[in-house]
N, C-alpha and C. Protein backbone atom coordinates (compact mmCIF):
# COMPACT_ATOMS: atom_id res chain seq x y z
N UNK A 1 11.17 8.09 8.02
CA UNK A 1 11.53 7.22 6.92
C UNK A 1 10.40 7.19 5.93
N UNK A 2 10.87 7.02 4.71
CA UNK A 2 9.71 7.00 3.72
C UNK A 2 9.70 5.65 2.90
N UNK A 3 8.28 5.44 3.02
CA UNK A 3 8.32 3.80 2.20
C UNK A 3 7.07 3.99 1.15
N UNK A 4 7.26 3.01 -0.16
CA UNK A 4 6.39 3.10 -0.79
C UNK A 4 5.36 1.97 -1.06
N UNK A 5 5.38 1.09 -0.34
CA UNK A 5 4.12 0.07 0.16
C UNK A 5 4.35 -0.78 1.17
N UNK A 6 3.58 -1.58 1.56
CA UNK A 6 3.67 -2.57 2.67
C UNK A 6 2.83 -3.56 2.18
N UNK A 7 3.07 -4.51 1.67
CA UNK A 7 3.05 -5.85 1.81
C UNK A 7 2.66 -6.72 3.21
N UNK A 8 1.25 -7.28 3.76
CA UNK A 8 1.47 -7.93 4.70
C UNK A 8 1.14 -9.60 4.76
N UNK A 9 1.27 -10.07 3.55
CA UNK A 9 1.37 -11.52 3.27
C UNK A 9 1.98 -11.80 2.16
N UNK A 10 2.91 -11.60 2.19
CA UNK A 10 3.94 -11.50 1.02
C UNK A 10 4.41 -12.95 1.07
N UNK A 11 4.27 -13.91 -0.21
CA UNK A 11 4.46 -14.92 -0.46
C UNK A 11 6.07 -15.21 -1.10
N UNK A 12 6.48 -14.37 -1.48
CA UNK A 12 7.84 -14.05 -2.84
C UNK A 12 8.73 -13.25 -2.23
N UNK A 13 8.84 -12.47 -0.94
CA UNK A 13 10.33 -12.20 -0.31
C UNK A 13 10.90 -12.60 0.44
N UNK A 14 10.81 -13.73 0.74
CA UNK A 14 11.21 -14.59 1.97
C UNK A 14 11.70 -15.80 1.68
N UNK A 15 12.46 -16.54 2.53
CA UNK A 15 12.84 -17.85 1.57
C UNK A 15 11.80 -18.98 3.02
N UNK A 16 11.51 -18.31 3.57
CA UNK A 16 10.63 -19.43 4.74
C UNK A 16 9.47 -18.88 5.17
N UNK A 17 8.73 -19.13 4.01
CA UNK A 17 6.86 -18.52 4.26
C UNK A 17 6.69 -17.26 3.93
N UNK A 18 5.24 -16.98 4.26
CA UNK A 18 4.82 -15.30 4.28
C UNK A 18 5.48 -14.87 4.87
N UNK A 19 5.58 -13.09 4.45
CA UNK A 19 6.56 -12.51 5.22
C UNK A 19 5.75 -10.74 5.25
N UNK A 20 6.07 -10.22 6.36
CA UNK A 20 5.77 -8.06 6.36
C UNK A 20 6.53 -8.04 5.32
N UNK A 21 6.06 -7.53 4.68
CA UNK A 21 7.74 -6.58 3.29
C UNK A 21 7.23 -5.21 3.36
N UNK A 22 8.33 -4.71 3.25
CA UNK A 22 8.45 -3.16 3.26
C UNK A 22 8.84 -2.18 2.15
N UNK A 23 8.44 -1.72 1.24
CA UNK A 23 9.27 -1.18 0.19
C UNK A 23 9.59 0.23 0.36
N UNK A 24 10.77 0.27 0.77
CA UNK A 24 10.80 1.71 1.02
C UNK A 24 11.67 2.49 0.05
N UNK A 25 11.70 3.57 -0.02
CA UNK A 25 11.52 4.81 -0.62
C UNK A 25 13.51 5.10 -0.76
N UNK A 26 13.92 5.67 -2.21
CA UNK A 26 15.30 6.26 -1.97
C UNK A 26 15.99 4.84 -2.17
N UNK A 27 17.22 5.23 -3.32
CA UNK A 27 18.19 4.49 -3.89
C UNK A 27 18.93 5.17 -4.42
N UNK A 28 20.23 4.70 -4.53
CA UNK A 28 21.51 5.87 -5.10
C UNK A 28 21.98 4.42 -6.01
N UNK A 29 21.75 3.45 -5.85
CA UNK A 29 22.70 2.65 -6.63
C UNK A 29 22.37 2.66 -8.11
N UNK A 30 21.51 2.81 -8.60
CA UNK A 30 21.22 2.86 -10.56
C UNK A 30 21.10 1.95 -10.60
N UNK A 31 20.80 0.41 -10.12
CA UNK A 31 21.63 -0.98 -11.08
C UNK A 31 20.97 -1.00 -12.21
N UNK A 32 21.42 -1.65 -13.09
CA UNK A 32 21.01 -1.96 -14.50
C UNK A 32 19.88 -2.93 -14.45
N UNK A 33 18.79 -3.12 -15.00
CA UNK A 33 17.74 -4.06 -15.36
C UNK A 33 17.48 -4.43 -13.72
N UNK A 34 17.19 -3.14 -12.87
CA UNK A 34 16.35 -3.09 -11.67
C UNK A 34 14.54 -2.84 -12.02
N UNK A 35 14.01 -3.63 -11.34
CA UNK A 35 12.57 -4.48 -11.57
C UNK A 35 11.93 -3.06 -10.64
N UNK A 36 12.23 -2.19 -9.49
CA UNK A 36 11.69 -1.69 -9.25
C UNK A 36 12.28 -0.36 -8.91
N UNK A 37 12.73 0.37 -10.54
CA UNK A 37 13.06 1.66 -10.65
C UNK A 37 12.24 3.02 -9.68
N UNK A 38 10.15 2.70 -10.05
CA UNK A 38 9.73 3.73 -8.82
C UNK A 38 10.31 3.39 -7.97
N UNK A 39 10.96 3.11 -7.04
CA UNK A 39 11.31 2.93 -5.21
C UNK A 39 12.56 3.81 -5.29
N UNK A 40 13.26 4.51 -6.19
CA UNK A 40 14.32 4.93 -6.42
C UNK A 40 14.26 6.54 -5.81
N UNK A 41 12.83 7.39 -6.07
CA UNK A 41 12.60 8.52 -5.43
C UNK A 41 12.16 8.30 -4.21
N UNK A 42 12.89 9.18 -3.08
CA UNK A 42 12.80 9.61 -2.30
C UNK A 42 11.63 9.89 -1.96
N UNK A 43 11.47 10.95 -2.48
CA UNK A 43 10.29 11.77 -2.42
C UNK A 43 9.02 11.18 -2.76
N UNK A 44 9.20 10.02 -3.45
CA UNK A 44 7.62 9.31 -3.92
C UNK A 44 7.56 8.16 -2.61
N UNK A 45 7.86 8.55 -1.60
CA UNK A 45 7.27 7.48 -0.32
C UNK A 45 6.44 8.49 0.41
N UNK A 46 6.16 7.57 1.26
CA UNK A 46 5.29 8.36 2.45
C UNK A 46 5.67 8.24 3.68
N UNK A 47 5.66 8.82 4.47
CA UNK A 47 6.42 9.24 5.76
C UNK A 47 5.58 8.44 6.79
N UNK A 48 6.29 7.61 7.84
CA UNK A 48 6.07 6.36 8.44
C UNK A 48 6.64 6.53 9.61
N UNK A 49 6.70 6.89 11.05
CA UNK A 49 7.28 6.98 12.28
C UNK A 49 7.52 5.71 12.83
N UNK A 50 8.58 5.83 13.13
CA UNK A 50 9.50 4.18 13.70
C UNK A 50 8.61 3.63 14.07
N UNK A 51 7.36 4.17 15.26
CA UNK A 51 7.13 3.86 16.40
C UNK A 51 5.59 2.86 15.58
N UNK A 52 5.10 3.73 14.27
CA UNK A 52 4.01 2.54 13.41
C UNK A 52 4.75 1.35 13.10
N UNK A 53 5.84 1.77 12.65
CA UNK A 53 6.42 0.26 11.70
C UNK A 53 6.57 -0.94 12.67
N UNK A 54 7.15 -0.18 14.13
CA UNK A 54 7.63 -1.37 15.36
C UNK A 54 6.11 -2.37 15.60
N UNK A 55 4.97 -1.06 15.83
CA UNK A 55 3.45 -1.77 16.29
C UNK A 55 3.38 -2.53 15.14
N UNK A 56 3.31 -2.24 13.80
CA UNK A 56 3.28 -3.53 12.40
C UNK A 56 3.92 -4.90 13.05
N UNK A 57 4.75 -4.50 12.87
CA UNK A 57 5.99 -5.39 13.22
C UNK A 57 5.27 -6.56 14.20
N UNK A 58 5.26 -6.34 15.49
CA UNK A 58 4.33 -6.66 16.54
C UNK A 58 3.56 -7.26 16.16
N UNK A 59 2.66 -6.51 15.82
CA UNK A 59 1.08 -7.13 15.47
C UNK A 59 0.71 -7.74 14.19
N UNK A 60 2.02 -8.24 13.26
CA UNK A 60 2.06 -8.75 12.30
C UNK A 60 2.08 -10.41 12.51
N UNK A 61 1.14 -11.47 12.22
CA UNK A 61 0.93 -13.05 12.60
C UNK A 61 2.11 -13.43 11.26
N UNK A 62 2.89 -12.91 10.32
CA UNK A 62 3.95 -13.39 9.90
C UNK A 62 5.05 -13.59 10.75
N UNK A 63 5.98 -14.97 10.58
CA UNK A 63 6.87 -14.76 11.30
C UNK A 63 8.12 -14.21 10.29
N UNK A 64 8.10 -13.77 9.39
CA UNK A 64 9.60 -13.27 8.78
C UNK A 64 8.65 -11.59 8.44
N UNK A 65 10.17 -10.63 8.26
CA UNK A 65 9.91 -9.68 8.06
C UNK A 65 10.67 -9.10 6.62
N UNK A 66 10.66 -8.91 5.57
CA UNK A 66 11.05 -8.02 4.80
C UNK A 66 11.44 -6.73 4.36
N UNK A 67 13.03 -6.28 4.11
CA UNK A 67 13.08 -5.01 4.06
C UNK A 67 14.07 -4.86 2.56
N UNK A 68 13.03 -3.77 1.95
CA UNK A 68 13.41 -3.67 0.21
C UNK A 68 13.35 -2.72 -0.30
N UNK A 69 13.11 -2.11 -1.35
CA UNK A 69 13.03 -0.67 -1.71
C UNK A 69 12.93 -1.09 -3.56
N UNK A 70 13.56 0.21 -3.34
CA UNK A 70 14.65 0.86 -3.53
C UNK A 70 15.78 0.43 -2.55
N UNK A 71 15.88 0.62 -1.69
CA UNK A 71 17.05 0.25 -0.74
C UNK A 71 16.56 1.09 1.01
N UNK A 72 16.49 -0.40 1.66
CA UNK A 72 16.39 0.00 2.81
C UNK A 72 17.46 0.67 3.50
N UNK A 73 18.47 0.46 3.34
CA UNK A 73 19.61 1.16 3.47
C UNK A 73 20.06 2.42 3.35
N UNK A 74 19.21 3.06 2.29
CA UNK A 74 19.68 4.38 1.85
C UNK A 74 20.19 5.36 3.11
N UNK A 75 21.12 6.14 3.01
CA UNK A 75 21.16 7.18 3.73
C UNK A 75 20.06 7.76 4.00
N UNK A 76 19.04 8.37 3.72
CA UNK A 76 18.10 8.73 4.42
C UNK A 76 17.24 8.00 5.07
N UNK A 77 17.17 6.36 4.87
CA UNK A 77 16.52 5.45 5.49
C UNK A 77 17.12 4.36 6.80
N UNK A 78 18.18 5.12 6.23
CA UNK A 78 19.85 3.90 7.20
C UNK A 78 19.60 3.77 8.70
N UNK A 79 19.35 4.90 8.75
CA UNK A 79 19.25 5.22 10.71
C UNK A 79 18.46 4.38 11.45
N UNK A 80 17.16 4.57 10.75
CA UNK A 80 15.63 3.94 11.43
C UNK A 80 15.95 2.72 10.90
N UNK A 81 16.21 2.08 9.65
CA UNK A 81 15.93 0.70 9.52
C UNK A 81 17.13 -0.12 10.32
N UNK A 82 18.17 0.49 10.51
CA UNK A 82 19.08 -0.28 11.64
C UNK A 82 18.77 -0.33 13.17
N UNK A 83 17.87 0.65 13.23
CA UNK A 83 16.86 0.28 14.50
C UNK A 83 16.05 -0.61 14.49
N UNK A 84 15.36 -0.45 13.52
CA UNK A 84 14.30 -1.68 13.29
C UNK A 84 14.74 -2.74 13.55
N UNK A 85 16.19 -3.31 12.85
CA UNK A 85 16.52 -4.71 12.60
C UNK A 85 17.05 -5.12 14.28
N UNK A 86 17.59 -3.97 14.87
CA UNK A 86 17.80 -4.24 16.17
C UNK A 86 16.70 -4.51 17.35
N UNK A 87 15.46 -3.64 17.01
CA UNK A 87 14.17 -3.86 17.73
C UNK A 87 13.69 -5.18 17.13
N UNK A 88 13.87 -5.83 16.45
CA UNK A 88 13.29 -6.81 15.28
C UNK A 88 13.69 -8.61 16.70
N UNK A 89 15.33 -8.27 16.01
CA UNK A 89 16.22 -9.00 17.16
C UNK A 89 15.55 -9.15 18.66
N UNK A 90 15.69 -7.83 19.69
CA UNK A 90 15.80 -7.73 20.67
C UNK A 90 14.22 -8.28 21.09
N UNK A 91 13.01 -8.33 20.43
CA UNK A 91 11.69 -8.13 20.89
C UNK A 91 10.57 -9.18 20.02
N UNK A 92 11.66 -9.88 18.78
CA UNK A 92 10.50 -10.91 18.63
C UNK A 92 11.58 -12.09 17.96
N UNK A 93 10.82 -13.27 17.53
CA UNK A 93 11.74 -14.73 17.15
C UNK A 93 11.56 -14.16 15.33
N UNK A 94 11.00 -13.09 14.80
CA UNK A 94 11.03 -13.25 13.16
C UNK A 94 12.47 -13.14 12.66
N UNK A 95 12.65 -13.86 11.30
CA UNK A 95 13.47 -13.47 10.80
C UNK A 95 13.41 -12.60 9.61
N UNK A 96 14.89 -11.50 9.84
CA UNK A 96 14.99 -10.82 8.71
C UNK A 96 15.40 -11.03 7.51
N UNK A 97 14.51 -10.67 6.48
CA UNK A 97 15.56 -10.80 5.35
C UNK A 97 15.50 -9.25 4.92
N UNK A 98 16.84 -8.98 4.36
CA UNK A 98 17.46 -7.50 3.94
C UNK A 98 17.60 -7.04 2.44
N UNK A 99 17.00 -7.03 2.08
CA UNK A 99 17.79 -6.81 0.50
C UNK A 99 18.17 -5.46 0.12
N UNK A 100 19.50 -5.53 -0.60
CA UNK A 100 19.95 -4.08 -0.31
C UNK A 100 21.16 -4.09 -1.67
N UNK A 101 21.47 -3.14 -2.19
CA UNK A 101 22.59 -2.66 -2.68
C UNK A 101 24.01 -2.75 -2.53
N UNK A 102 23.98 -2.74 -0.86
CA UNK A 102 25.31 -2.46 -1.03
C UNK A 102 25.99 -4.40 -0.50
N UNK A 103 27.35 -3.75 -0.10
CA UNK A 103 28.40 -4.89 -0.18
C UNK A 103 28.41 -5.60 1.11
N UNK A 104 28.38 -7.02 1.48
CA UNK A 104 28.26 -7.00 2.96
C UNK A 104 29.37 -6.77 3.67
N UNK A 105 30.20 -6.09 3.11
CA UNK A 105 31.25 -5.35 4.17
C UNK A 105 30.71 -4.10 4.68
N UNK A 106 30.11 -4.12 3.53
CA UNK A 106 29.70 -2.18 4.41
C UNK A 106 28.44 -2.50 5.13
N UNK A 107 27.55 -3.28 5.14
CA UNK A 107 26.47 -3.78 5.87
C UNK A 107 27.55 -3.83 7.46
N UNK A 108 27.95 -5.31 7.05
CA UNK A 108 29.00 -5.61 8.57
C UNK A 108 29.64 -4.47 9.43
N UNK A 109 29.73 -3.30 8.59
CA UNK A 109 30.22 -2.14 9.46
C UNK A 109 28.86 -1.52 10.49
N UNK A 110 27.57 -1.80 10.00
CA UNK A 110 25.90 -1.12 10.53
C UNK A 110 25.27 -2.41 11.72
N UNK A 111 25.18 -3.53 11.03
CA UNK A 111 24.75 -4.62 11.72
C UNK A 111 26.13 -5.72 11.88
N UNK A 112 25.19 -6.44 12.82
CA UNK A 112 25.86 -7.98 12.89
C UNK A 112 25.21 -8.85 12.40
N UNK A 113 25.70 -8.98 10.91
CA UNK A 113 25.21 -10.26 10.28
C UNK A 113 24.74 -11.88 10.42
């Protein structure tokens, strides 16, 4: 997966305290008067193995976690970050917040909301 920063006291993506934020890499949606057009290439992230983001994750003293982009979601990012949110669940009390593009029907088809 490719992300283009990490945030680890992020005051402004969370609605309950500091939070990990993640900005990762790759967006297909265009929206109009989007605040963070770089996150849109692919190719301008940097390559991140599940297995760093989980130890972040872990060893992060925030209790909420953030996931943003461009779109965490993207097809090339879809796979691993629906792991994440499931390792997220299964292995600690943080909560997620998601921000994403698409519709929460098509979310509801990946996760359980």
């Amino acid at each position: 997966m490719k992300i283009i920063s990490i945030v680890e006291n992020d005051p402004v993506n969370s609605m309950t305290g500091f939070t990990l934020t993640f900005y990762f890499a790759g967006c297909s949606h265009g929206c109009k008067g989007c605040f963070s057009k770089n996150t849109w290439n692919y190719d301008s992230g940097t390559d991140y193995t599940l297995e760093t983001i989980k130890n972040m994750i872990l060893n992060s003293r925030w209790k909420n976690v953030t996931f943003l982009g461009g779109d965490p979601l993207f097809e090339k990012n879809r796979e691993e970050v629906l792991e994440l949110i499931h390792f997220i669940k299964e292995n600690t009390n943080k909560k997620i917040y998601l921000w994403t593009g698409f519709l929460k029907e098509d979310v509801e088809k990946w996760i359980d909301v």
